[in-house]
C-alpha atoms as a PDB file:
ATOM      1  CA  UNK A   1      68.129  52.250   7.537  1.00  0.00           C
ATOM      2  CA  UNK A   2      66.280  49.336   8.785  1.00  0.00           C
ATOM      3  CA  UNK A   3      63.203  51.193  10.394  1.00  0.00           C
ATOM      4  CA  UNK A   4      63.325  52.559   6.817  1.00  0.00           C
ATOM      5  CA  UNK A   5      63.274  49.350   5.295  1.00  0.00           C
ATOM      6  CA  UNK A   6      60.471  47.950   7.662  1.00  0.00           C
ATOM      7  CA  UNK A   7      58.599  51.290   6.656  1.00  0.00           C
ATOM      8  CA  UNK A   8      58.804  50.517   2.966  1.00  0.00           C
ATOM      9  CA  UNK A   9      58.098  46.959   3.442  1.00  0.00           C
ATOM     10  CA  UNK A  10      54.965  47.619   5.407  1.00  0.00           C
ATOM     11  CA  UNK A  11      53.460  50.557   2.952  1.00  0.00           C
ATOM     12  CA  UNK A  12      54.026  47.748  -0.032  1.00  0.00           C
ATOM     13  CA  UNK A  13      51.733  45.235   2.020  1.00  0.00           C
ATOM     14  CA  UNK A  14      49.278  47.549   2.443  1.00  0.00           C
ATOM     15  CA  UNK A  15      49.144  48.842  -0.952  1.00  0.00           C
ATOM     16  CA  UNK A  16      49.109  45.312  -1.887  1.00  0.00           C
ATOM     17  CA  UNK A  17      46.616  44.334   0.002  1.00  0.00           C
ATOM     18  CA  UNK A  18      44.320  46.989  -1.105  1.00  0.00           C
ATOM     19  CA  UNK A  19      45.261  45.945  -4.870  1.00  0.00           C
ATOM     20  CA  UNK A  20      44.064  42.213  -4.198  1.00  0.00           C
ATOM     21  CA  UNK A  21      40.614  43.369  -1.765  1.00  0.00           C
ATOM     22  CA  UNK A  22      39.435  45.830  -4.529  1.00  0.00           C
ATOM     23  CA  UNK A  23      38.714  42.841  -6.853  1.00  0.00           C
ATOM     24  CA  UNK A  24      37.453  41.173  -3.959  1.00  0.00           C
ATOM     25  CA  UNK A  25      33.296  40.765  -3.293  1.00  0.00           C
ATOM     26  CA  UNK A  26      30.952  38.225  -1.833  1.00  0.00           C
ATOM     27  CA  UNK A  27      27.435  37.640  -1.686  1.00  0.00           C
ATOM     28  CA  UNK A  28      26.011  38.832   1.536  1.00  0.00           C
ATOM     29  CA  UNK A  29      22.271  36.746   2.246  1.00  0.00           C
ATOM     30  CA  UNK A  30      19.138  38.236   3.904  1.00  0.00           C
ATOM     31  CA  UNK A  31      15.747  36.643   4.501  1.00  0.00           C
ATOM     32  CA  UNK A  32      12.424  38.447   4.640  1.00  0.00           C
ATOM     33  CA  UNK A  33       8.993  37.096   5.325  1.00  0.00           C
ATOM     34  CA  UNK A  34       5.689  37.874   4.937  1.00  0.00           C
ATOM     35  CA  UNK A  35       2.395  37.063   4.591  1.00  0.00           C
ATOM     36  CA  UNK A  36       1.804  38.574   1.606  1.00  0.00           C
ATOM     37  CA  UNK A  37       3.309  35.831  -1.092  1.00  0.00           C
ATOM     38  CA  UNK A  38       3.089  31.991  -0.655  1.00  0.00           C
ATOM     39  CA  UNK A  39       6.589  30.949  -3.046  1.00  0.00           C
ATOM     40  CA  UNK A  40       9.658  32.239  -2.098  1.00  0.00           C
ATOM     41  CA  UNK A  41      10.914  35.061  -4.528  1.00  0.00           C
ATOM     42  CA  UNK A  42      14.573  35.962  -4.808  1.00  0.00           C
ATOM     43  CA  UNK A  43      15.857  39.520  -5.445  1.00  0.00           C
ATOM     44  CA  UNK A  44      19.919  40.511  -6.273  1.00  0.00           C
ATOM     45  CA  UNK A  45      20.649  43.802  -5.522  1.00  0.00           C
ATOM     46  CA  UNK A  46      23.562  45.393  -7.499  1.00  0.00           C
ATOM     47  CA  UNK A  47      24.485  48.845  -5.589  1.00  0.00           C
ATOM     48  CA  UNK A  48      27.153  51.434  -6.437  1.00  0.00           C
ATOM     49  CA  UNK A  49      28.949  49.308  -9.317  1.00  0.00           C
ATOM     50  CA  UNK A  50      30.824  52.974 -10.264  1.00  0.00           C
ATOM     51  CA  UNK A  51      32.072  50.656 -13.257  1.00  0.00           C
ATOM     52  CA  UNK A  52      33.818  48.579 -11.514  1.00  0.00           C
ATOM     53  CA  UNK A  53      35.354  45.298 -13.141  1.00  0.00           C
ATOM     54  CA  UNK A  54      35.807  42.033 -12.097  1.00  0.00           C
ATOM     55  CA  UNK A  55      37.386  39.698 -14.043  1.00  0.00           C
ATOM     56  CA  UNK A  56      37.304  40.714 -17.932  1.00  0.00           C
ATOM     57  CA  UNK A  57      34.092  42.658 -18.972  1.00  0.00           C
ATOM     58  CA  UNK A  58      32.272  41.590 -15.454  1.00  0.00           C
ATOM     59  CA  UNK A  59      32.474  38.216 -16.471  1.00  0.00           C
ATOM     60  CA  UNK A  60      33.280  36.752 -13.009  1.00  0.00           C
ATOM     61  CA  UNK A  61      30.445  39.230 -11.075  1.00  0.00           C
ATOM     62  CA  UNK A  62      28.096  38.438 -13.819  1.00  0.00           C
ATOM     63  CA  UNK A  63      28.753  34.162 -13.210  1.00  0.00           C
ATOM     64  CA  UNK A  64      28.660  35.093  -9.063  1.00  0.00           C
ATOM     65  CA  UNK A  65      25.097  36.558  -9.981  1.00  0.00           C
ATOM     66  CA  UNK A  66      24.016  34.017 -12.234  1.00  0.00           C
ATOM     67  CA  UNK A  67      24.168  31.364  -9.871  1.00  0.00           C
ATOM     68  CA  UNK A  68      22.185  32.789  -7.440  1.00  0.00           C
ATOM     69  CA  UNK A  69      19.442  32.629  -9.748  1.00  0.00           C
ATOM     70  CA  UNK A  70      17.530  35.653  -8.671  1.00  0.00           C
ATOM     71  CA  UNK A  71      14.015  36.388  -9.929  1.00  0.00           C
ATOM     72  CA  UNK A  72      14.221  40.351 -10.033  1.00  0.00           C
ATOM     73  CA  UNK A  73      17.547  42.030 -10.191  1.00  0.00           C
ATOM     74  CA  UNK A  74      17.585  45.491  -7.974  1.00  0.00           C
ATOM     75  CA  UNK A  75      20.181  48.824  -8.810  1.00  0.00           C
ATOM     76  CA  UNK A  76      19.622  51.325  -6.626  1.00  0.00           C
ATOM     77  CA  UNK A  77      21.776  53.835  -8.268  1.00  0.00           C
ATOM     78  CA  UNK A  78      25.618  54.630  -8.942  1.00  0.00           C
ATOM     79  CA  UNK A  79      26.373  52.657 -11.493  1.00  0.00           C
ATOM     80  CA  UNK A  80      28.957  55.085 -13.115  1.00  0.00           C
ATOM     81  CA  UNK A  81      30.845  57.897 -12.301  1.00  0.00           C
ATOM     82  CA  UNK A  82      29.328  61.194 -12.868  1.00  0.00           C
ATOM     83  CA  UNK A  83      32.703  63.017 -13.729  1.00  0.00           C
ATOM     84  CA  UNK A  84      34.184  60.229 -15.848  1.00  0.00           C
ATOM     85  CA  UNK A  85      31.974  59.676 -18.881  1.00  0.00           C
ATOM     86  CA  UNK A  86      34.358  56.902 -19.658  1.00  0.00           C
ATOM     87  CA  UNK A  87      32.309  54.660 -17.145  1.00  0.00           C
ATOM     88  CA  UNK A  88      28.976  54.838 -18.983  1.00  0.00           C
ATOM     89  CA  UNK A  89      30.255  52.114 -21.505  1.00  0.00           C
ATOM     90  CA  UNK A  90      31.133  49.670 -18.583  1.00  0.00           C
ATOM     91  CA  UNK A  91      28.139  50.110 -17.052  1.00  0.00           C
ATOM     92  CA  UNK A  92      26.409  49.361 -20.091  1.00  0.00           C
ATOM     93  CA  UNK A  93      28.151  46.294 -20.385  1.00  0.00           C
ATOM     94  CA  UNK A  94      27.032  45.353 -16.935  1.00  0.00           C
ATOM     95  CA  UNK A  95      23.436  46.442 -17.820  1.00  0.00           C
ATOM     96  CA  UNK A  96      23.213  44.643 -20.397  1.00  0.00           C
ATOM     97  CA  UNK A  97      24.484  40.683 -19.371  1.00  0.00           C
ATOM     98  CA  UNK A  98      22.357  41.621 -15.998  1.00  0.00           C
ATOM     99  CA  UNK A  99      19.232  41.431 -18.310  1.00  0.00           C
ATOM    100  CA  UNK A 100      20.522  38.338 -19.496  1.00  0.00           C
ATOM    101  CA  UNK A 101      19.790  36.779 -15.851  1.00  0.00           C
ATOM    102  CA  UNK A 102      16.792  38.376 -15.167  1.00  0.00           C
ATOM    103  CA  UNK A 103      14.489  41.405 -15.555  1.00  0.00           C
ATOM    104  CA  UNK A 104      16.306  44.651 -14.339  1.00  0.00           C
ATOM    105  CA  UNK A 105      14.862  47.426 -12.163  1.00  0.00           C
ATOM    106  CA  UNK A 106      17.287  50.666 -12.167  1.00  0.00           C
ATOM    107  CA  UNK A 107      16.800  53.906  -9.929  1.00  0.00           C
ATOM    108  CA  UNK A 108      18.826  56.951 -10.160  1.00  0.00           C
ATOM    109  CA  UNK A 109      22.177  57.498  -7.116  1.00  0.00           C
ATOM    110  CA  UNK A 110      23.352  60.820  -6.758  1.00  0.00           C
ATOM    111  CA  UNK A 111      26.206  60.385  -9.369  1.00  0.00           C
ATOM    112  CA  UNK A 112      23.465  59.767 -12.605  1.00  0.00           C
ATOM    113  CA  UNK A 113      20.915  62.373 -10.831  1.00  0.00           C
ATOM    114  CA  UNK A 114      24.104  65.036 -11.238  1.00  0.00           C
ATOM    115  CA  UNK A 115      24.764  64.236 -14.518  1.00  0.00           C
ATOM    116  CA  UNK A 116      21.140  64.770 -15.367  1.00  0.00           C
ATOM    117  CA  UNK A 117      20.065  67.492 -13.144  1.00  0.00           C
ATOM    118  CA  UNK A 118      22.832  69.795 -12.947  1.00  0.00           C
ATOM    119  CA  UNK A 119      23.526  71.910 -16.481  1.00  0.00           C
ATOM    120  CA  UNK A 120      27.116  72.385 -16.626  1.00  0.00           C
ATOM    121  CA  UNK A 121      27.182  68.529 -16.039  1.00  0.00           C
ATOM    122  CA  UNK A 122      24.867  67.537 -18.586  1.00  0.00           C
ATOM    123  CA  UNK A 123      25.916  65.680 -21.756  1.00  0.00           C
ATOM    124  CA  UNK A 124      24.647  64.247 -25.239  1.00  0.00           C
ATOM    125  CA  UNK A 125      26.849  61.268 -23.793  1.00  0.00           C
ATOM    126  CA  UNK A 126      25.155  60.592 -20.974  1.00  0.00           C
ATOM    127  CA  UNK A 127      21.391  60.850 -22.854  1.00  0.00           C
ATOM    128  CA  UNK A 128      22.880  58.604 -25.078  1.00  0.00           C
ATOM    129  CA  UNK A 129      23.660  56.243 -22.891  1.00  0.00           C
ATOM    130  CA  UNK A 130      20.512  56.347 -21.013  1.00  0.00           C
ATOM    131  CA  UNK A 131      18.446  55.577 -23.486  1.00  0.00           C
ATOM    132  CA  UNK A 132      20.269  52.527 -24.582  1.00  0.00           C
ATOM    133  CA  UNK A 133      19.802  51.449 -21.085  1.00  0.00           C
ATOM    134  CA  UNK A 134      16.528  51.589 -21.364  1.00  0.00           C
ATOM    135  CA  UNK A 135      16.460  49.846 -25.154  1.00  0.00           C
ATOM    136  CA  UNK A 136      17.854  46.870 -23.044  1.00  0.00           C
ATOM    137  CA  UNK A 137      14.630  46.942 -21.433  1.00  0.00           C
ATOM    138  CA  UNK A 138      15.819  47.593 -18.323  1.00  0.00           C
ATOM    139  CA  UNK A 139      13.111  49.126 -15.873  1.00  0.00           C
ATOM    140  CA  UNK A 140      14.378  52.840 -15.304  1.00  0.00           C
ATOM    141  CA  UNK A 141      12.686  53.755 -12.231  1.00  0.00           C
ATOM    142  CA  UNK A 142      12.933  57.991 -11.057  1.00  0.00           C
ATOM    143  CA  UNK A 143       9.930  58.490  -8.228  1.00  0.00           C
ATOM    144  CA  UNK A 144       8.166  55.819 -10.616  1.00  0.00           C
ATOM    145  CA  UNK A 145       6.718  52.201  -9.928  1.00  0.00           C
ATOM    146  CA  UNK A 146       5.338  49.476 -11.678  1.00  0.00           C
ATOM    147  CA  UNK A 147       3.649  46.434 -10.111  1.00  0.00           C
ATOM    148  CA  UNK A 148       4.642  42.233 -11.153  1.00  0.00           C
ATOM    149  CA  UNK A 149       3.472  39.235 -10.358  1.00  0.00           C
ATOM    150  CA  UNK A 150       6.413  36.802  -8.884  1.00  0.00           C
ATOM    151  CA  UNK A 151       5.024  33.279  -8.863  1.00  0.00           C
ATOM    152  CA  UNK A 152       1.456  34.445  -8.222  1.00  0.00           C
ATOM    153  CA  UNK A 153       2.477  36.958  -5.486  1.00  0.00           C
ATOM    154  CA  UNK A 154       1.694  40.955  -5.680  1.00  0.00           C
ATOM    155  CA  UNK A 155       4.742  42.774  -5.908  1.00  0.00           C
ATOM    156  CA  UNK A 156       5.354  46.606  -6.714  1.00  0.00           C
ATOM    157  CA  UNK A 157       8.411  48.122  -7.258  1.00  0.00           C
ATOM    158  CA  UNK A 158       9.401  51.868  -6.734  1.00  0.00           C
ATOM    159  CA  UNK A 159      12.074  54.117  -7.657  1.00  0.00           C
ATOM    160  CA  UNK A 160      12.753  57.427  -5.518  1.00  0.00           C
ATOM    161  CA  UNK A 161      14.624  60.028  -6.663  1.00  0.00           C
ATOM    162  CA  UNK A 162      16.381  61.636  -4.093  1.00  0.00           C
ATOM    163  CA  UNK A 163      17.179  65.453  -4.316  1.00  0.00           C
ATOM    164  CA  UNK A 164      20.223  66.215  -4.686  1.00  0.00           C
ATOM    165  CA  UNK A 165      20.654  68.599  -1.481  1.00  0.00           C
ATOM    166  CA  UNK A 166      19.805  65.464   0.701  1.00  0.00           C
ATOM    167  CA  UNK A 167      23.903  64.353  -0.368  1.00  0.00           C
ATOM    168  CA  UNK A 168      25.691  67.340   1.204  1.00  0.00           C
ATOM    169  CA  UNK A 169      28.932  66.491   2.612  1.00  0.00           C
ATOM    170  CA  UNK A 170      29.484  68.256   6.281  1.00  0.00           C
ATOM    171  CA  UNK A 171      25.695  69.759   6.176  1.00  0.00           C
ATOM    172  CA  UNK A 172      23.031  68.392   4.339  1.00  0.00           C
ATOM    173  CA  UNK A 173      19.207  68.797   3.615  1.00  0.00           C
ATOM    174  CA  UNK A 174      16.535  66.904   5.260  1.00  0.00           C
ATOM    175  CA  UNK A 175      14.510  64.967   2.510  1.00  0.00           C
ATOM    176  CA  UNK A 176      11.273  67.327   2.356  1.00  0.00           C
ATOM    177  CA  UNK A 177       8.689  66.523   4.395  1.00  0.00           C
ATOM    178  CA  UNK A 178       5.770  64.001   2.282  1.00  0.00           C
ATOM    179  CA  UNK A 179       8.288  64.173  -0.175  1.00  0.00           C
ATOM    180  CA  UNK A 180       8.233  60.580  -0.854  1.00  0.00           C
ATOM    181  CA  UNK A 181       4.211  60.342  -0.807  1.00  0.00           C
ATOM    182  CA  UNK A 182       3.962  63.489  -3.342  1.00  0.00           C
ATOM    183  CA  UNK A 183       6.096  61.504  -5.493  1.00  0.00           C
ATOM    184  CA  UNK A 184       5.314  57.816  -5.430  1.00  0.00           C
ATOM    185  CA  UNK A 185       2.068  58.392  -4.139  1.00  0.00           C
ATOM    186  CA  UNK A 186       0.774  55.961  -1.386  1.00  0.00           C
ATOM    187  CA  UNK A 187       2.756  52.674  -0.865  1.00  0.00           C
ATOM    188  CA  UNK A 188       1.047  49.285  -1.643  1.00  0.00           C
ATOM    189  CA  UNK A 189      -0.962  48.037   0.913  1.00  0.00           C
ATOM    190  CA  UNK A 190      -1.843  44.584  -1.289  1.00  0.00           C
ATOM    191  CA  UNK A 191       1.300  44.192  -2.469  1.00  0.00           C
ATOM    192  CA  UNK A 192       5.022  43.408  -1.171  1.00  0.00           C
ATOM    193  CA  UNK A 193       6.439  47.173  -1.528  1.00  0.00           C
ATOM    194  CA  UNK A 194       9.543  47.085  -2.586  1.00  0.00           C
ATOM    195  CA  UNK A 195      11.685  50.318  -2.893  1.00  0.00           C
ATOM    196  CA  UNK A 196      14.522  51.247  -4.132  1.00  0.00           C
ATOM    197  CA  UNK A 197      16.333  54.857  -2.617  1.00  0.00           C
ATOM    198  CA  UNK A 198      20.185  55.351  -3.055  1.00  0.00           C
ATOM    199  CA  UNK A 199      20.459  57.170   0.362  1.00  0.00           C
ATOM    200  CA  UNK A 200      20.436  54.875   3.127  1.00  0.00           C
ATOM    201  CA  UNK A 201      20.357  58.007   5.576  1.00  0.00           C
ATOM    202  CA  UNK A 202      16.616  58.446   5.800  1.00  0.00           C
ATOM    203  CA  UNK A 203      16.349  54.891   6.604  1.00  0.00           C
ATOM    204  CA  UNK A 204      12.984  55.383   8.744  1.00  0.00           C
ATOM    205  CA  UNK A 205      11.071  57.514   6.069  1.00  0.00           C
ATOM    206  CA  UNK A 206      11.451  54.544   3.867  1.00  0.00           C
ATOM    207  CA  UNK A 207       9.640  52.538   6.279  1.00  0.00           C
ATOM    208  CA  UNK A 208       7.309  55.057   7.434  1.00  0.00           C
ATOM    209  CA  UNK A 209       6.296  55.752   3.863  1.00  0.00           C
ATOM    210  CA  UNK A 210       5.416  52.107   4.010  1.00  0.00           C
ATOM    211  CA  UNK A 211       8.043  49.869   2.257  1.00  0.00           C
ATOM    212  CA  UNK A 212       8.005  46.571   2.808  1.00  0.00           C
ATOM    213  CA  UNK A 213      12.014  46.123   1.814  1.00  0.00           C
ATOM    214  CA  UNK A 214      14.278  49.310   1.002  1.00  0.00           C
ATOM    215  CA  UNK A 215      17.117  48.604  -0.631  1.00  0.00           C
ATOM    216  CA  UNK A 216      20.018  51.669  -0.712  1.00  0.00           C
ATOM    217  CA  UNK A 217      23.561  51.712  -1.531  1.00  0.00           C
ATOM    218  CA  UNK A 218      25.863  55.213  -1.564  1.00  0.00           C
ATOM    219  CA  UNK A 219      27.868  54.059   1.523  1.00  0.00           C
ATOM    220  CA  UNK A 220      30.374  52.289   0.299  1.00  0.00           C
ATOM    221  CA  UNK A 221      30.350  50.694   3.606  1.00  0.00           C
ATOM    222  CA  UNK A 222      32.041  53.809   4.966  1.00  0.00           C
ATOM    223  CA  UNK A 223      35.525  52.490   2.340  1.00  0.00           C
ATOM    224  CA  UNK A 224      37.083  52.219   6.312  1.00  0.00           C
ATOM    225  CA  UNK A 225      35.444  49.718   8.828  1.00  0.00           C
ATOM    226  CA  UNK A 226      36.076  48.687  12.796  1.00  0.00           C
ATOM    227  CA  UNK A 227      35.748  44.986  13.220  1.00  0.00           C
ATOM    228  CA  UNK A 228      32.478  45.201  15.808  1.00  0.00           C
ATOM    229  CA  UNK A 229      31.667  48.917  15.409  1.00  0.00           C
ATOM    230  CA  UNK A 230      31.309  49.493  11.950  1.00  0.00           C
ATOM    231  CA  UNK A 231      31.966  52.522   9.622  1.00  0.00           C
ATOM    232  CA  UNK A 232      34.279  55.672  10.860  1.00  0.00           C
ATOM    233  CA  UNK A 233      32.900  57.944   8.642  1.00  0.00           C
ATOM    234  CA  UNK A 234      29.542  58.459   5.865  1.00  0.00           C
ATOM    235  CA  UNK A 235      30.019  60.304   2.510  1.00  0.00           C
ATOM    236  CA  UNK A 236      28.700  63.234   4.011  1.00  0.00           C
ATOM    237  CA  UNK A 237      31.278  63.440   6.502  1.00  0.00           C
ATOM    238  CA  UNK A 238      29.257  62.118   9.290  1.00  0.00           C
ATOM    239  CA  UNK A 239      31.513  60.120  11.711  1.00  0.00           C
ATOM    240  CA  UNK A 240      30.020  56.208  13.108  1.00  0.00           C
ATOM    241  CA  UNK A 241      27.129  56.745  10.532  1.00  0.00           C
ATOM    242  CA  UNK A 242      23.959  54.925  11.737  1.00  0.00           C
ATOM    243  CA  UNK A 243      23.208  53.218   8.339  1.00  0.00           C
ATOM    244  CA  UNK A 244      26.315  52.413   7.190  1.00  0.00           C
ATOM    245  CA  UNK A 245      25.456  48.749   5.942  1.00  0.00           C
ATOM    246  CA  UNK A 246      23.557  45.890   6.516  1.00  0.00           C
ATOM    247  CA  UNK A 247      20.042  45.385   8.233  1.00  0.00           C
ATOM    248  CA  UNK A 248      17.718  47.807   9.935  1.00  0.00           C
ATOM    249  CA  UNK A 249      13.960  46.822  10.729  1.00  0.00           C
ATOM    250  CA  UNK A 250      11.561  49.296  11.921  1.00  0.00           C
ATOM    251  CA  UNK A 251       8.114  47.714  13.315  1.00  0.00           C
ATOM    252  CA  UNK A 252       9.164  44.698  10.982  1.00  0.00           C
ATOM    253  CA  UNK A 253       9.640  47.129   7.933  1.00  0.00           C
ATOM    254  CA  UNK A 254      13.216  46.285   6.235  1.00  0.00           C
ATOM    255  CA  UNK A 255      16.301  48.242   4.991  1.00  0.00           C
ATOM    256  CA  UNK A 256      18.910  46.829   3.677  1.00  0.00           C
ATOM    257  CA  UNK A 257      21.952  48.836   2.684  1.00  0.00           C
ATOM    258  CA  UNK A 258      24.329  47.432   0.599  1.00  0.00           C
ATOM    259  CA  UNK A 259      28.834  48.207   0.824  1.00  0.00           C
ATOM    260  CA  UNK A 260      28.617  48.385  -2.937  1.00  0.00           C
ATOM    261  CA  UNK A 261      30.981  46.703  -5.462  1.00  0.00           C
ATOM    262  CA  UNK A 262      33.225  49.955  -6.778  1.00  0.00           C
ATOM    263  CA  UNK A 263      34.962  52.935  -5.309  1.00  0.00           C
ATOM    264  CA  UNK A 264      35.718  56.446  -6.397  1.00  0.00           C
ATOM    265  CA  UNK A 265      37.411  59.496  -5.340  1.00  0.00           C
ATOM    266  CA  UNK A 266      38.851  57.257  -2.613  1.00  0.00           C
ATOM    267  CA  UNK A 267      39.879  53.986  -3.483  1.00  0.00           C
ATOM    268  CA  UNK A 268      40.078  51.584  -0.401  1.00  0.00           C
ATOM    269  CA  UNK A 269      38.610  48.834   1.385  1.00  0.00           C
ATOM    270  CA  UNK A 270      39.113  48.230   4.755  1.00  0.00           C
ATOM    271  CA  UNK A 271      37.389  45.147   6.561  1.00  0.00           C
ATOM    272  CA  UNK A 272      34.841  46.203   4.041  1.00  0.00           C
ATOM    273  CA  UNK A 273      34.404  43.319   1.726  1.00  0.00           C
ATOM    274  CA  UNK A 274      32.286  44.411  -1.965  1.00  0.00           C
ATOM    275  CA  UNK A 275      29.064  42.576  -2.066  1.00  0.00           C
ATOM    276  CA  UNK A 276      25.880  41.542  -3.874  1.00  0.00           C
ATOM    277  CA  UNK A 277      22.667  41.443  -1.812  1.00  0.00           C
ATOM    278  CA  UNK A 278      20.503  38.448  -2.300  1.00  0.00           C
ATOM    279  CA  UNK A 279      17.343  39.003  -0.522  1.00  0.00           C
ATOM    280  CA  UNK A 280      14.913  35.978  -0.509  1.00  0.00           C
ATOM    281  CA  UNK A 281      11.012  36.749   0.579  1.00  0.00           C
ATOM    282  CA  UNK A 282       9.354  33.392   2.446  1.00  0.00           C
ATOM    283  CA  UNK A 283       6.148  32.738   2.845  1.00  0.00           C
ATOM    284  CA  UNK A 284       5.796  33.747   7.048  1.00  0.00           C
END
């Protein structure tokens, strides 16, 4: 009876743990420099909300992002959850006290493209809810970009798209050869190119395509993490993923992938810590 009662005792630790880390996040920092801009520019990145709450209607993420005091706010994707139509008013919610802070740049994760690419999926609901998004005048980027000027520095900002083959789980596609070139077209030589693709998987096409910064999400931070090794396991069932979170550079190219702030299907955090990204460009 007393293994049994250590057994119980354990299994309510965990399971309280898990209650207390899930409304748990932090703000994770990155610097990037370049020649390119002479002020420093700030960008939040909000990744794979899924509608997520913390504190009562966001209030204590929204406060957390407010005083970082970011110039350009970042969402590359997931913001609800493509089954649960329930989500679309949270996100909204979200949406619209992030445009409070500062102008808002959205692209498309897998969960919105399914909702809007796959017929038995699509809704009035979620066209409804789209299109208040965008009344907010948030920047609804799908293989689209528009260019800003950020205290007198060049700046475009790009949306991809990502098909929806390229999320397999166990076998996958490989995104399409030029794919991102016959959609975006060529990257911004004069400009900081800034792009924002869900799947942090193709990592290197980003950069060859010519982005400056990536910023992805979709990980989750692999939900399960090894102090020193990182992730066990990718949401397509690949085991040790490569870009499972953080920072990659590729001939000083940068891609930062984000753990996300909600959970779905699965919901755990283990040495996986929610975050924010704040990314601040410097003058090199």
């Amino acid at each position: 009876m007393k293994i049994i009662g250590i057994i119980i005792l354990l299994i309510g630790c965990i399971v309280l743990w898990q209650h207390l880390e899930l409304k748990k996040f932090q703000i994770t920092s990155y610097e990037y420099r370049t020649k390119k801009i002479t002020q420093s520019v700030k960008f939040a990145v909000v990744a794979d909300l899924h509608a997520h709450v913390y504190g009562r209607d966001n209030d204590i993420l929204i406060q957390k992002i407010k005083e970082q005091k970011p110039d350009i706010i970042l969402v590359p994707g997931d913001m609800i959850v493509s089954r649960y139509p329930e989500t679309y008013e949270t996100a909204y919610q979200t949406f619209e006290k992030l445009t409070e802070i500062a102008p808002v740049y959205f692209s498309n994760g897998n969960h919105e493209s399914r909702v809007s690419k796959v017929p038995v999926m699509q809704t009035e609901a979620f066209l409804e809810y789209e299109n208040r998004v965008r009344k907010l005048g948030v920047h609804i980027l799908n293989n689209a970009s528009e260019e800003v000027i950020l205290h007198g520095g060049k700046f475009c900002i790009s949306g991809l798209e990502i098909p929806l083959e390229c999320y397999g789980k166990g076998s996958y596609e490989p995104l399409p050869e030029h794919f991102i070139r016959d959609v975006l077209g060529d990257a911004k030589q004069d400009s900081v190119q800034i792009l924002m693709a869900h799947n942090p998987m193709f990592a290197k096409e980003y950069a060859d395509w010519g982005a400056d910064i990536t910023v992805c999400g979709h990980t989750h931070g692999g939900l399960v993490r090894i102090p020193g090794i990182g992730s066990v396991i990718s949401p397509q069932f690949e085991l040790f993923p490569k870009y499972d979170a953080g920072e990659f550079e590729f001939d000083g190219k940068k891609v930062y992938v984000s753990k996300g702030l909600g959970t779905h299907t699965f919901h755990i955090r283990v040495f996986d810590r929610a975050e924010v990204l704040m990314i601040r460009i410097n003058k090199m």
